[in-house]
N, C-alpha and C. Protein backbone atom coordinates (compact mmCIF):
# COMPACT_ATOMS: atom_id res chain seq x y z
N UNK A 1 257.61 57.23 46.97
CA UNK A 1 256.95 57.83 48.08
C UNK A 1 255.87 58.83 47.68
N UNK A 2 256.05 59.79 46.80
CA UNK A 2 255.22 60.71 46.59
C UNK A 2 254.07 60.29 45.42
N UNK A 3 254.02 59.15 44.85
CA UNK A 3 252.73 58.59 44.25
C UNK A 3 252.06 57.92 45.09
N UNK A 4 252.05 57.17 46.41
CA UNK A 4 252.03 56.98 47.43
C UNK A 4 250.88 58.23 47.98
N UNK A 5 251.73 58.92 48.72
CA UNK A 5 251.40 59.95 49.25
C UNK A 5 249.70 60.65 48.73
N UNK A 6 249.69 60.65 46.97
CA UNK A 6 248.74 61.25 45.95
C UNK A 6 247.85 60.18 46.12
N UNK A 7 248.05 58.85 45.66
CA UNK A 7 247.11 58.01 46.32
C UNK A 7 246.21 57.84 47.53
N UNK A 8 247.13 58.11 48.14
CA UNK A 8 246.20 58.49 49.45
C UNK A 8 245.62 59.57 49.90
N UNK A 9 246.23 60.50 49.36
CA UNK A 9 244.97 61.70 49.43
C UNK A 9 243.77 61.58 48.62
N UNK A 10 243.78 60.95 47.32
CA UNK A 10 242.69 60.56 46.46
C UNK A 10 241.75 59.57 47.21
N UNK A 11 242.01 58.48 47.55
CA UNK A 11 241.43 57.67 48.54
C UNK A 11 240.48 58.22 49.88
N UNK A 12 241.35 59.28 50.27
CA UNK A 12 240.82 60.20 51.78
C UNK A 12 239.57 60.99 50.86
N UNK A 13 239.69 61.58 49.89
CA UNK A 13 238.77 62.61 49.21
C UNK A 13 237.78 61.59 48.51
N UNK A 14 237.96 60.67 48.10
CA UNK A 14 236.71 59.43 47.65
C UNK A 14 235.82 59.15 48.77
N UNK A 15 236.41 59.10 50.04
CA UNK A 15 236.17 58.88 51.00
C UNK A 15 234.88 59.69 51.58
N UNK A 16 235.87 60.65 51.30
CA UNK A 16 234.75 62.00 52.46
C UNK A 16 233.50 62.02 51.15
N UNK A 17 233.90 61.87 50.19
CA UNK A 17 232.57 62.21 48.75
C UNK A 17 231.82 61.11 49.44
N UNK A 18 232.07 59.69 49.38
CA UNK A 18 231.14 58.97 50.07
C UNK A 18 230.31 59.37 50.89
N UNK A 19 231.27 59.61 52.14
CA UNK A 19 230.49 60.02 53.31
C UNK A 19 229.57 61.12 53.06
N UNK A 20 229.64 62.33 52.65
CA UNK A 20 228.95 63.50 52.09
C UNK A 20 227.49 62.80 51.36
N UNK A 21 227.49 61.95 50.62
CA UNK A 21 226.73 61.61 49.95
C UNK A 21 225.81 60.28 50.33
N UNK A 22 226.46 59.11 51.31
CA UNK A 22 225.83 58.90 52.48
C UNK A 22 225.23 59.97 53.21
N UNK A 23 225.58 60.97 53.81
CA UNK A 23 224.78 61.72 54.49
C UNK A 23 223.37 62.70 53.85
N UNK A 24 223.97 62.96 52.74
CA UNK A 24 222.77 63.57 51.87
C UNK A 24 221.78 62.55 51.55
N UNK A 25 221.90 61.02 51.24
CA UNK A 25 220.78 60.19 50.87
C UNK A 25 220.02 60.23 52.28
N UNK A 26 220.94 60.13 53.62
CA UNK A 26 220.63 59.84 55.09
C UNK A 26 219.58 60.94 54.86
N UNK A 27 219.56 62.17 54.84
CA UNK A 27 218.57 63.04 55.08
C UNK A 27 217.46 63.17 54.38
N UNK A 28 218.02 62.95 52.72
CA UNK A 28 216.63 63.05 52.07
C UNK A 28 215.77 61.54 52.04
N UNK A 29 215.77 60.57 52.69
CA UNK A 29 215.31 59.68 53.54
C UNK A 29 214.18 59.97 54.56
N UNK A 30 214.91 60.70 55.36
CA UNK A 30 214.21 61.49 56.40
C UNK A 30 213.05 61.89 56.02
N UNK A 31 213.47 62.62 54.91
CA UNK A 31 212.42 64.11 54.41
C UNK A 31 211.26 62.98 54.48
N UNK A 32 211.74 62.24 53.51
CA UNK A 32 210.72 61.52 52.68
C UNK A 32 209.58 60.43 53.74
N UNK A 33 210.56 60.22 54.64
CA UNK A 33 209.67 59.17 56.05
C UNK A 33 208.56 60.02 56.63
N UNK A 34 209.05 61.46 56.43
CA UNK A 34 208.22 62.14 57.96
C UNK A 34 207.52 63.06 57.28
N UNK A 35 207.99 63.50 55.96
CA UNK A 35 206.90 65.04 55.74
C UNK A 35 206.08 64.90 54.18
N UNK A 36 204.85 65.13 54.02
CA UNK A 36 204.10 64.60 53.06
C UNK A 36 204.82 65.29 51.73
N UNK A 37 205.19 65.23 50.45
CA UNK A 37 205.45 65.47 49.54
C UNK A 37 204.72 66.53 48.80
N UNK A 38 203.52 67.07 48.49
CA UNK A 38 202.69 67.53 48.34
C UNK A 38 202.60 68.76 49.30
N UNK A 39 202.65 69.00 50.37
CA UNK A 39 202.65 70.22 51.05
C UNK A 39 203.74 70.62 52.08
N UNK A 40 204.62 69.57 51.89
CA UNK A 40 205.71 69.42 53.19
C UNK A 40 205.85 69.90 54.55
N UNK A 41 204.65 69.18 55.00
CA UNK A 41 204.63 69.31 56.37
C UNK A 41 204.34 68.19 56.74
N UNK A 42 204.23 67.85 58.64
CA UNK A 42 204.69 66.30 58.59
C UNK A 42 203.36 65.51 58.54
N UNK A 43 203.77 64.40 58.01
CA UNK A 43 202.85 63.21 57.26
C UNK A 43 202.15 62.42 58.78
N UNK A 44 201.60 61.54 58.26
CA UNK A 44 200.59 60.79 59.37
C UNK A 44 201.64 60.13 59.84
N UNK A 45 202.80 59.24 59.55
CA UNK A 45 203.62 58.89 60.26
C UNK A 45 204.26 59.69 61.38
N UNK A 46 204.81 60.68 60.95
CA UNK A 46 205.41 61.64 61.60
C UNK A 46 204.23 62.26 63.02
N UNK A 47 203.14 63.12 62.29
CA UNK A 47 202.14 62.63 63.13
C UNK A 47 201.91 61.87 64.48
N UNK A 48 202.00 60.47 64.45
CA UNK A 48 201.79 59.54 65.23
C UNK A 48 202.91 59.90 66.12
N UNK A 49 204.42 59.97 65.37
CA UNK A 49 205.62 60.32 66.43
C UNK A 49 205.41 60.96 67.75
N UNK A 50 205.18 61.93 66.78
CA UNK A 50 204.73 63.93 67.56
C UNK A 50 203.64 63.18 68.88
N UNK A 51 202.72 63.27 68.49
CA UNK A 51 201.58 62.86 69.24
C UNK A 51 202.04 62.19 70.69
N UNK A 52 202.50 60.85 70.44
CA UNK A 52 202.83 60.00 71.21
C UNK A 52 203.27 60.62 72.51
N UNK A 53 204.65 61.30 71.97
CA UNK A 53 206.03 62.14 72.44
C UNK A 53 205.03 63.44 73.00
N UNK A 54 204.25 64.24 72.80
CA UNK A 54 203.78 65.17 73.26
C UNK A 54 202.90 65.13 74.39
N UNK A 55 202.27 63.97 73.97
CA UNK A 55 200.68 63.46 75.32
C UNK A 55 202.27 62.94 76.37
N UNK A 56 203.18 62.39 76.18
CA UNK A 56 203.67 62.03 77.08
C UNK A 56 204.43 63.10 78.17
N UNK A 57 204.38 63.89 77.29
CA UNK A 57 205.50 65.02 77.83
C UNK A 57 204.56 65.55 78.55
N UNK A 58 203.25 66.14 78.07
CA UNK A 58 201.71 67.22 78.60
C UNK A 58 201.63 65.95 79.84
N UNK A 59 201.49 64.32 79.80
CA UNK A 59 200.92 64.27 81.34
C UNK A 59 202.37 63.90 81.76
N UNK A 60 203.67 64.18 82.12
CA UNK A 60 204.37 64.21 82.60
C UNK A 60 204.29 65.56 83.57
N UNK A 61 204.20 66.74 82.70
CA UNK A 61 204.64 67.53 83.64
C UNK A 61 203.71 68.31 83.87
N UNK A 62 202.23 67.97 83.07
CA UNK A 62 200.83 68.39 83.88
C UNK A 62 200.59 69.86 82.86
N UNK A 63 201.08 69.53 81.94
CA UNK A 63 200.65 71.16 80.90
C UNK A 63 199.89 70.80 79.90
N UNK A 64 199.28 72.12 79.48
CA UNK A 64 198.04 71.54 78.62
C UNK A 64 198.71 71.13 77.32
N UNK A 65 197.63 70.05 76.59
CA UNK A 65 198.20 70.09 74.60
C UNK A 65 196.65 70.02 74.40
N UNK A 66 196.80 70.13 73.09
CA UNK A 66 194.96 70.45 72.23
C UNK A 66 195.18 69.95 70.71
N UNK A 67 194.41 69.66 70.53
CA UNK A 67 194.43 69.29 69.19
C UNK A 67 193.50 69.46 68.22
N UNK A 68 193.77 69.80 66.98
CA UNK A 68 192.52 70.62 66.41
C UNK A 68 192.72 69.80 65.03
N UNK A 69 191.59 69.19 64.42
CA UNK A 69 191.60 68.34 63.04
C UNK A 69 190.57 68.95 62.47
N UNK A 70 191.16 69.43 61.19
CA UNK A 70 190.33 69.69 59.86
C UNK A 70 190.39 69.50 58.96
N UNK A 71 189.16 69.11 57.91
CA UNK A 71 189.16 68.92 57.07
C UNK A 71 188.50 69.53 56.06
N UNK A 72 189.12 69.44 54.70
CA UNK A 72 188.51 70.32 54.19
C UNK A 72 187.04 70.00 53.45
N UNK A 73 186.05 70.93 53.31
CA UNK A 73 184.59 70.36 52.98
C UNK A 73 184.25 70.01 51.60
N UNK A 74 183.98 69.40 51.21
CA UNK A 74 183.16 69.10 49.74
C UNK A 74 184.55 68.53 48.68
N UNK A 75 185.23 68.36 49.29
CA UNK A 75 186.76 68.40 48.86
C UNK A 75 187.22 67.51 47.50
N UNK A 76 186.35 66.07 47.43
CA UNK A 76 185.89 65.40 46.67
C UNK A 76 185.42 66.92 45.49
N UNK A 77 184.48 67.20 45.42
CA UNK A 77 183.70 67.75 44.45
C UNK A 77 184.84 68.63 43.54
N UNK A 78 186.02 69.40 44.25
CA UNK A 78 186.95 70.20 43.80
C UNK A 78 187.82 69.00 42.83
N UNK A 79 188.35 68.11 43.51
CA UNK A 79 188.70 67.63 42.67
C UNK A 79 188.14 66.71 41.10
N UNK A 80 186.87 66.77 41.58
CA UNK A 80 186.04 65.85 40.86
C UNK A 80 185.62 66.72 39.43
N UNK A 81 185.78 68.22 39.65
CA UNK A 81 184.68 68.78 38.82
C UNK A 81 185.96 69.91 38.45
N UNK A 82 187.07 70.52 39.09
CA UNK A 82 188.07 70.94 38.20
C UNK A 82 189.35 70.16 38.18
N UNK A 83 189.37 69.03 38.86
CA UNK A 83 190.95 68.49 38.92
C UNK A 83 191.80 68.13 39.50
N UNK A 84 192.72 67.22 39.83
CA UNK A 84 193.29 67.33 40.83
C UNK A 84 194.53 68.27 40.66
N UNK A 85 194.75 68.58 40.12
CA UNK A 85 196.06 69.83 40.03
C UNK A 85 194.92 71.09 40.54
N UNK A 86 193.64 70.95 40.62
CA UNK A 86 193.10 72.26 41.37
C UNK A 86 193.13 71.94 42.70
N UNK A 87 192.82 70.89 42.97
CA UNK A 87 192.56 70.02 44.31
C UNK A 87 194.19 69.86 44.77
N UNK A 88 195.48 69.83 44.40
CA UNK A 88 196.75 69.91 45.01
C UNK A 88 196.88 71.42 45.38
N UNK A 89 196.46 72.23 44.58
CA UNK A 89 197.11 73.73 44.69
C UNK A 89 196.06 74.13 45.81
N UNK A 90 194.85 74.02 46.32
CA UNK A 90 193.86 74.35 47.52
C UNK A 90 194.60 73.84 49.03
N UNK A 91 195.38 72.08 48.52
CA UNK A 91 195.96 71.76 49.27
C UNK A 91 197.27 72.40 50.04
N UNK A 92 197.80 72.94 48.88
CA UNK A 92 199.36 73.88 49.38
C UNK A 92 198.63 75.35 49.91
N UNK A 93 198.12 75.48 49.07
CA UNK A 93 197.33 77.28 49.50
C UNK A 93 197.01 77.17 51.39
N UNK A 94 195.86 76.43 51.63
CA UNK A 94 195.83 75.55 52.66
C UNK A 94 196.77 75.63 53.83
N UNK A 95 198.01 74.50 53.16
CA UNK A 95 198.88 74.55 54.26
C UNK A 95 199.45 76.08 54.48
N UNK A 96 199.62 76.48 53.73
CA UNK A 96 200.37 78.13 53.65
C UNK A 96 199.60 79.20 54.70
N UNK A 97 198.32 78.78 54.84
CA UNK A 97 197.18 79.48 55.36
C UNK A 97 197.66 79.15 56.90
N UNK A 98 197.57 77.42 56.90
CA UNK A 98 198.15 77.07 58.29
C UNK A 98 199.04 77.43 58.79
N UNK A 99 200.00 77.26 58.28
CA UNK A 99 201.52 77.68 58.87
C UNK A 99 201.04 79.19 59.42
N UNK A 100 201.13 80.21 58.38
CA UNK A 100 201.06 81.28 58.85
C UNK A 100 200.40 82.19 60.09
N UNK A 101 199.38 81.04 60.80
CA UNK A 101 198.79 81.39 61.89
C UNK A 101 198.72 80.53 62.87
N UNK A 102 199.63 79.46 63.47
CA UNK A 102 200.52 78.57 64.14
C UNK A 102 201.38 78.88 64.83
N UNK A 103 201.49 78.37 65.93
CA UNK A 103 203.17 79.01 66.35
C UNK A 103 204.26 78.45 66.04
N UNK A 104 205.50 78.60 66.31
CA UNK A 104 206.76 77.96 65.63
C UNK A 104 206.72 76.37 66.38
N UNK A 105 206.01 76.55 67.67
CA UNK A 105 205.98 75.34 68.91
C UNK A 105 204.83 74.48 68.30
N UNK A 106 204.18 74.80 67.56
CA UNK A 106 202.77 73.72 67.40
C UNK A 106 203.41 72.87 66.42
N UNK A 107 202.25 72.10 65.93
CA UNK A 107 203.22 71.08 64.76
C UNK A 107 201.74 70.86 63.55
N UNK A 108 201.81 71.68 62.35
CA UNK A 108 200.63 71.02 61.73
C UNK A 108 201.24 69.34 60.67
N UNK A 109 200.13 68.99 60.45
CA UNK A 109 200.29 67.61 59.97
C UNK A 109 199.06 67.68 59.14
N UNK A 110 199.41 66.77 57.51
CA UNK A 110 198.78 65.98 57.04
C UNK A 110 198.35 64.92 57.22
N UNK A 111 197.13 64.58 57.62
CA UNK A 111 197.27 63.04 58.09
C UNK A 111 195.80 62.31 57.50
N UNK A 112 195.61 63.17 56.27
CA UNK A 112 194.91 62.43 55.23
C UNK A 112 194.63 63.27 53.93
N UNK A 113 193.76 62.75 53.08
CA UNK A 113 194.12 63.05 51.23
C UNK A 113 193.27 64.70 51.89
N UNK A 114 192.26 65.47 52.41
CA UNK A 114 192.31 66.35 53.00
C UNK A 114 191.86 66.93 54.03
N UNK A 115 192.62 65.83 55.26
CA UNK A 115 192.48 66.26 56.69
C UNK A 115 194.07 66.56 57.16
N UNK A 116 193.77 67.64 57.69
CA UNK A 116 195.02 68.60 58.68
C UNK A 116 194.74 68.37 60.53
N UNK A 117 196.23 68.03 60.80
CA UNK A 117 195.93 67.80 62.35
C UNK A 117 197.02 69.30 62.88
N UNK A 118 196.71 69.89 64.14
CA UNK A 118 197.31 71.39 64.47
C UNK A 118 197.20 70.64 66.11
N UNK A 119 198.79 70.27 66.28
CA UNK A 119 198.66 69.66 67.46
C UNK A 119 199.19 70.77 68.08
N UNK A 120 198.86 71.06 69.11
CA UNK A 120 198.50 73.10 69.54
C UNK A 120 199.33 72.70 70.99
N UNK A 121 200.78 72.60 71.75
CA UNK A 121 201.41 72.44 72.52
C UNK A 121 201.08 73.34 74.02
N UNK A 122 201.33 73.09 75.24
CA UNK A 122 200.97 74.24 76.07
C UNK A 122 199.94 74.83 75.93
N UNK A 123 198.62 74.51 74.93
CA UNK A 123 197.54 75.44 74.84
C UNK A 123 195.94 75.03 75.62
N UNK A 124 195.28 74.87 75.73
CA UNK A 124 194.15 74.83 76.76
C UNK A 124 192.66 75.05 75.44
N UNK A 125 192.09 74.28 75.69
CA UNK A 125 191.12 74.55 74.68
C UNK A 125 190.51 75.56 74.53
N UNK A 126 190.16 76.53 74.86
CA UNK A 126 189.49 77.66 75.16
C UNK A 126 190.01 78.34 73.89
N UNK A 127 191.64 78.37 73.97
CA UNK A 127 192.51 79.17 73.03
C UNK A 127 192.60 78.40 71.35
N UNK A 128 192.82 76.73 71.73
CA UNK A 128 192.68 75.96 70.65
C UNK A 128 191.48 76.09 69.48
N UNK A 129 190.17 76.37 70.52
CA UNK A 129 188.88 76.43 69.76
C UNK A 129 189.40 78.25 69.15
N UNK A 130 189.62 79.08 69.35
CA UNK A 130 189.68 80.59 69.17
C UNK A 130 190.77 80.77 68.39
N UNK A 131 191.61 79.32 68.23
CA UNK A 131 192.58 79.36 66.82
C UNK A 131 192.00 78.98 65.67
N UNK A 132 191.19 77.88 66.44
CA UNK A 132 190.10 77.15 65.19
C UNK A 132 189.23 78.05 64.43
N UNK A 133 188.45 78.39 65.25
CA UNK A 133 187.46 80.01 64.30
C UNK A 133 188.28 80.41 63.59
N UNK A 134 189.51 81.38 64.12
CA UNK A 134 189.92 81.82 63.37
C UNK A 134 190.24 81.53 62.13
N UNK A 135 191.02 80.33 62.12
CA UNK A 135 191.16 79.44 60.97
C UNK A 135 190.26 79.28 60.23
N UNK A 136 189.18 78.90 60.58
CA UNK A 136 188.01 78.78 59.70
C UNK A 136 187.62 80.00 58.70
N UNK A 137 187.07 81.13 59.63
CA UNK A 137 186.83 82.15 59.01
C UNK A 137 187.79 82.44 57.90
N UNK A 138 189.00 82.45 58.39
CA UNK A 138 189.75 83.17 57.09
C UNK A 138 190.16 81.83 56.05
N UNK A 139 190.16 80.55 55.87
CA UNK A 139 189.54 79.87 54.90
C UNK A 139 188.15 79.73 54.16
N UNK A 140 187.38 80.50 55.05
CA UNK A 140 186.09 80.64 54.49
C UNK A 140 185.91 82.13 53.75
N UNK A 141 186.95 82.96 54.17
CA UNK A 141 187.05 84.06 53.38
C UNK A 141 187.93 84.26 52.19
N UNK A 142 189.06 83.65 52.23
CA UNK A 142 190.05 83.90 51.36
C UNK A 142 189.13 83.04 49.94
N UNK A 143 189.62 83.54 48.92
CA UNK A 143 189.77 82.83 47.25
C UNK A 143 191.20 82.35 47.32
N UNK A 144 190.80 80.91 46.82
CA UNK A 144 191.74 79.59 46.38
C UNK A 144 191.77 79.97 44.71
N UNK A 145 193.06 80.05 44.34
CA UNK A 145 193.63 81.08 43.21
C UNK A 145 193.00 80.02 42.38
N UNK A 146 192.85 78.13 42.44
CA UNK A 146 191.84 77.57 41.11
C UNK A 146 191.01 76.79 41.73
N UNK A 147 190.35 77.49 42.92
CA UNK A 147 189.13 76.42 42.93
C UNK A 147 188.25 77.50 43.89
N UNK A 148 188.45 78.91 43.82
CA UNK A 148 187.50 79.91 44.55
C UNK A 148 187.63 79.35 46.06
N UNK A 149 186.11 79.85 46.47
CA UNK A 149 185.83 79.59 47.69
C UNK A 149 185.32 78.60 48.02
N UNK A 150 186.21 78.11 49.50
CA UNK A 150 186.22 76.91 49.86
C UNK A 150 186.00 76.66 51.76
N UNK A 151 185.33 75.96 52.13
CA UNK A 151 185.29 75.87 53.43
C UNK A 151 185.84 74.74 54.28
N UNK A 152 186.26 74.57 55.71
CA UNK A 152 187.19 73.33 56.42
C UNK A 152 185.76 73.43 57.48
N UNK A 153 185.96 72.12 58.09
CA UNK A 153 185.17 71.57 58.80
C UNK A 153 186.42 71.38 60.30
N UNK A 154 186.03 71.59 61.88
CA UNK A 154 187.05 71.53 62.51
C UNK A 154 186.24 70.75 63.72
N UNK A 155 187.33 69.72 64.49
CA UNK A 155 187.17 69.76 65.59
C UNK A 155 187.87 69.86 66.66
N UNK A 156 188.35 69.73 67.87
CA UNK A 156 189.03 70.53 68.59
C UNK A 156 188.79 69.58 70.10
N UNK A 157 190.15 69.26 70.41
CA UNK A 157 189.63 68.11 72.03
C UNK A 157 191.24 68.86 73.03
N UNK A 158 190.96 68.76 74.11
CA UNK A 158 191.99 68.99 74.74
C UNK A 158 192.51 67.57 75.92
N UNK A 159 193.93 67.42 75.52
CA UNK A 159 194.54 65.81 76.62
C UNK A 159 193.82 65.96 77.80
N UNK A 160 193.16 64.73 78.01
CA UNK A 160 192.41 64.50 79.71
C UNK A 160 193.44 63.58 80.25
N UNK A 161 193.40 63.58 81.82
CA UNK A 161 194.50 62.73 81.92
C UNK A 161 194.34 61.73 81.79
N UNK A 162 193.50 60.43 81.56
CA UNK A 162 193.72 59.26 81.20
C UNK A 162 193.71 58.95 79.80
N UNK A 163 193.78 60.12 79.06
CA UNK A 163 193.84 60.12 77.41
C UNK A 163 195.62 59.53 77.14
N UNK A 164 194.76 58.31 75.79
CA UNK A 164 195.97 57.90 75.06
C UNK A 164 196.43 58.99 73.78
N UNK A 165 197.22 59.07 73.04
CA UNK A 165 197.58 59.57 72.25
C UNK A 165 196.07 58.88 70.81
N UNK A 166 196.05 58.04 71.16
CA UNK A 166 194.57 57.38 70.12
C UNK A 166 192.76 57.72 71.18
N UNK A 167 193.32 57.65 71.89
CA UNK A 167 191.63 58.56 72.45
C UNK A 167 191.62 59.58 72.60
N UNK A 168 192.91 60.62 72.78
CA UNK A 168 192.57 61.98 72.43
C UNK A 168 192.55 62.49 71.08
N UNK A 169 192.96 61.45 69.89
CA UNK A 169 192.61 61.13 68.46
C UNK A 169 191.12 61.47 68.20
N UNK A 170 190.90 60.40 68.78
CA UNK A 170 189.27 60.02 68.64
C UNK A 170 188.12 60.98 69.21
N UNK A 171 188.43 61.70 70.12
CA UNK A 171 187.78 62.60 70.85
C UNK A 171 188.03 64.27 69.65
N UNK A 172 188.84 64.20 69.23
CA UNK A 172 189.20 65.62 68.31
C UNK A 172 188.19 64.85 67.01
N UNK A 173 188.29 63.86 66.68
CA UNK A 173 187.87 63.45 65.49
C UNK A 173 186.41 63.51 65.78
N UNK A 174 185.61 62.90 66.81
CA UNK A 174 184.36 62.77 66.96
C UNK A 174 183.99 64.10 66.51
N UNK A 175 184.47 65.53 67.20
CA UNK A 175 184.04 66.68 67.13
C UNK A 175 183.88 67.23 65.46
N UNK A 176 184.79 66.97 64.91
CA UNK A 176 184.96 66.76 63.34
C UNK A 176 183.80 66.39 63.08
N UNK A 177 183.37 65.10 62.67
CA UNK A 177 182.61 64.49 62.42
C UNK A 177 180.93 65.24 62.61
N UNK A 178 181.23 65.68 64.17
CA UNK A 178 179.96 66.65 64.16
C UNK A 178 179.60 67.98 63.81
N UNK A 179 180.94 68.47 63.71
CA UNK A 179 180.45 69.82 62.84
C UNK A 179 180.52 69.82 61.25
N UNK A 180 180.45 68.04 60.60
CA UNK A 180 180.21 67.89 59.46
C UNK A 180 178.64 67.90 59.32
N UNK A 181 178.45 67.12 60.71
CA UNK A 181 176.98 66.63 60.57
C UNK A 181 176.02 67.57 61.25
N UNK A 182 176.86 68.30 61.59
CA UNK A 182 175.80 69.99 61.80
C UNK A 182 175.92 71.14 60.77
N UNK A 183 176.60 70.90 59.66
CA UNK A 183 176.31 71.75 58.31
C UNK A 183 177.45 71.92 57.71
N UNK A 184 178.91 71.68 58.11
CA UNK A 184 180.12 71.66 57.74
C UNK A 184 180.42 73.49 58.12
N UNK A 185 181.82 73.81 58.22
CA UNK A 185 182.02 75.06 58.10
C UNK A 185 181.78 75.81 59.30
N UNK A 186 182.33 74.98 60.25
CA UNK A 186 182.11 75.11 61.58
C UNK A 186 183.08 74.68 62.49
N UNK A 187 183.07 74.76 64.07
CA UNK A 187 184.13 74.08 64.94
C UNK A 187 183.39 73.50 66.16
N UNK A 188 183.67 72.32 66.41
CA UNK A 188 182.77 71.55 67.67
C UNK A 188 184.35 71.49 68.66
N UNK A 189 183.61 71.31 69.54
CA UNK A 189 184.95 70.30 71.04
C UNK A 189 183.86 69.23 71.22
C-alpha cells in the first residue's frame, strides 16, 4: 500500500511540473506572437489586434481614438554609418522616450524596422497632435547615448465614422509621409 501511495504522489508532482511548464512555454509564446523582441512593446501583429478591437469599441460607443505614427528620420544613415547595435540602442532609447509620455490606456507599437504607432484611446486630435509635438521636440532634443541627435517624423489622424481600422491606417500614414516631404522633423494631420 504505501509504495503505492509514493507512486502516486510522484506521478501527481510530474504532473503539476508538466502543467507548470506547459503554462510557462503557453506564455512565453504569447510574448513572442505579440511584442517585438528588440524593444518589447507590441509588434505589428499585435498592432492590427489593438486597432481592429479599438475602432470597434470608439464607433460603438461614439468616443474619440487617434492615432499618431512615427518614424524615425534618416534612420537608414544611423545604421549605415555607425551600426546596427547603434541603430538597436536609438531604437530602445526611443521606445523608453515613448512609454514615458503615454498613458497607461494608450498602446505604443512597433510596426516597422523604424516606425512607431501611439494608438491614443478616448483622445480627440487636437490633444493627439499636442502629444505629437511634444514627442517630437523632446526626441529632437534629447542625445541618443550612440548615435547623438536624432529626429522622428509624425503623423496624426483621428477615427471618422466610416473609418476602417486600414483607412484610419492610411489617413495617419498619409500625414507621415507629408511631414517627410515637408522637411522631416515635424507633425501633419
Amino acid at each position: 500500500g504505501y509504495i503505492f501511495v509514493v507512486i502516486g504522489l510522484n506521478i501527481i508532482g510530474v504532473l503539476l511540473i508538466i502543467d507548470l511548464i506547459r503554462s510557462y512555454v503557453r506564455d512565453q509564446l504569447e510574448i513572442i506572437a505579440n511584442y517585438d523582441s528588440l524593444t518589447r512593446v507590441h509588434n505589428r501583429y499585435s498592432y492590427n489586434v489593438i486597432m481592429e478591437r479599438e475602432v470597434r469599441r470608439s464607433q460603438r460607443y461614439g468616443s474619440p481614438l487617434s492615432l499618431i505614427v512615427l518614424d524615425i528620420d534618416h534612420f537608414k544613415k544611423v545604421n549605415d554609418t555607425l551600426g546596427h547595435k547603434a541603430g538597436d540602442s536609438v531604437l530602445r532609447e526611443m521606445t523608453m522616450m515613448l512609454q514615458e509620455r503615454i498613458r497607461n490606456s494608450d498602446y505604443l507599437c512597433r510596426i516597422g524596422g523604424e516606425e512607431f504607432a501611439v494608438i491614443a484611446v478616448e483622445t480627440h486630435l487636437a490633444n493627439a497632435r499636442g502629444l505629437a509635438e511634444t514627442l517630437r521636440a523632446e526626441i529632437g532634443a534629447h542625445s541618443f547615448s550612440e548615435a547623438g541627435k536624432v529626429t522622428a517624423s509624425f503623423g496624426v489622424a483621428e477615427l471618422v465614422k466610416d473609418d476602417t481600422a486600414d483607412t484610419f491606417f492610411r489617413r495617419a500614414d498619409r500625414a507621415l509621409y507629408l511631414a517627410k516631404e515637408r522637411g522631416r522633423n515635424r507633425v501633419e494631420t
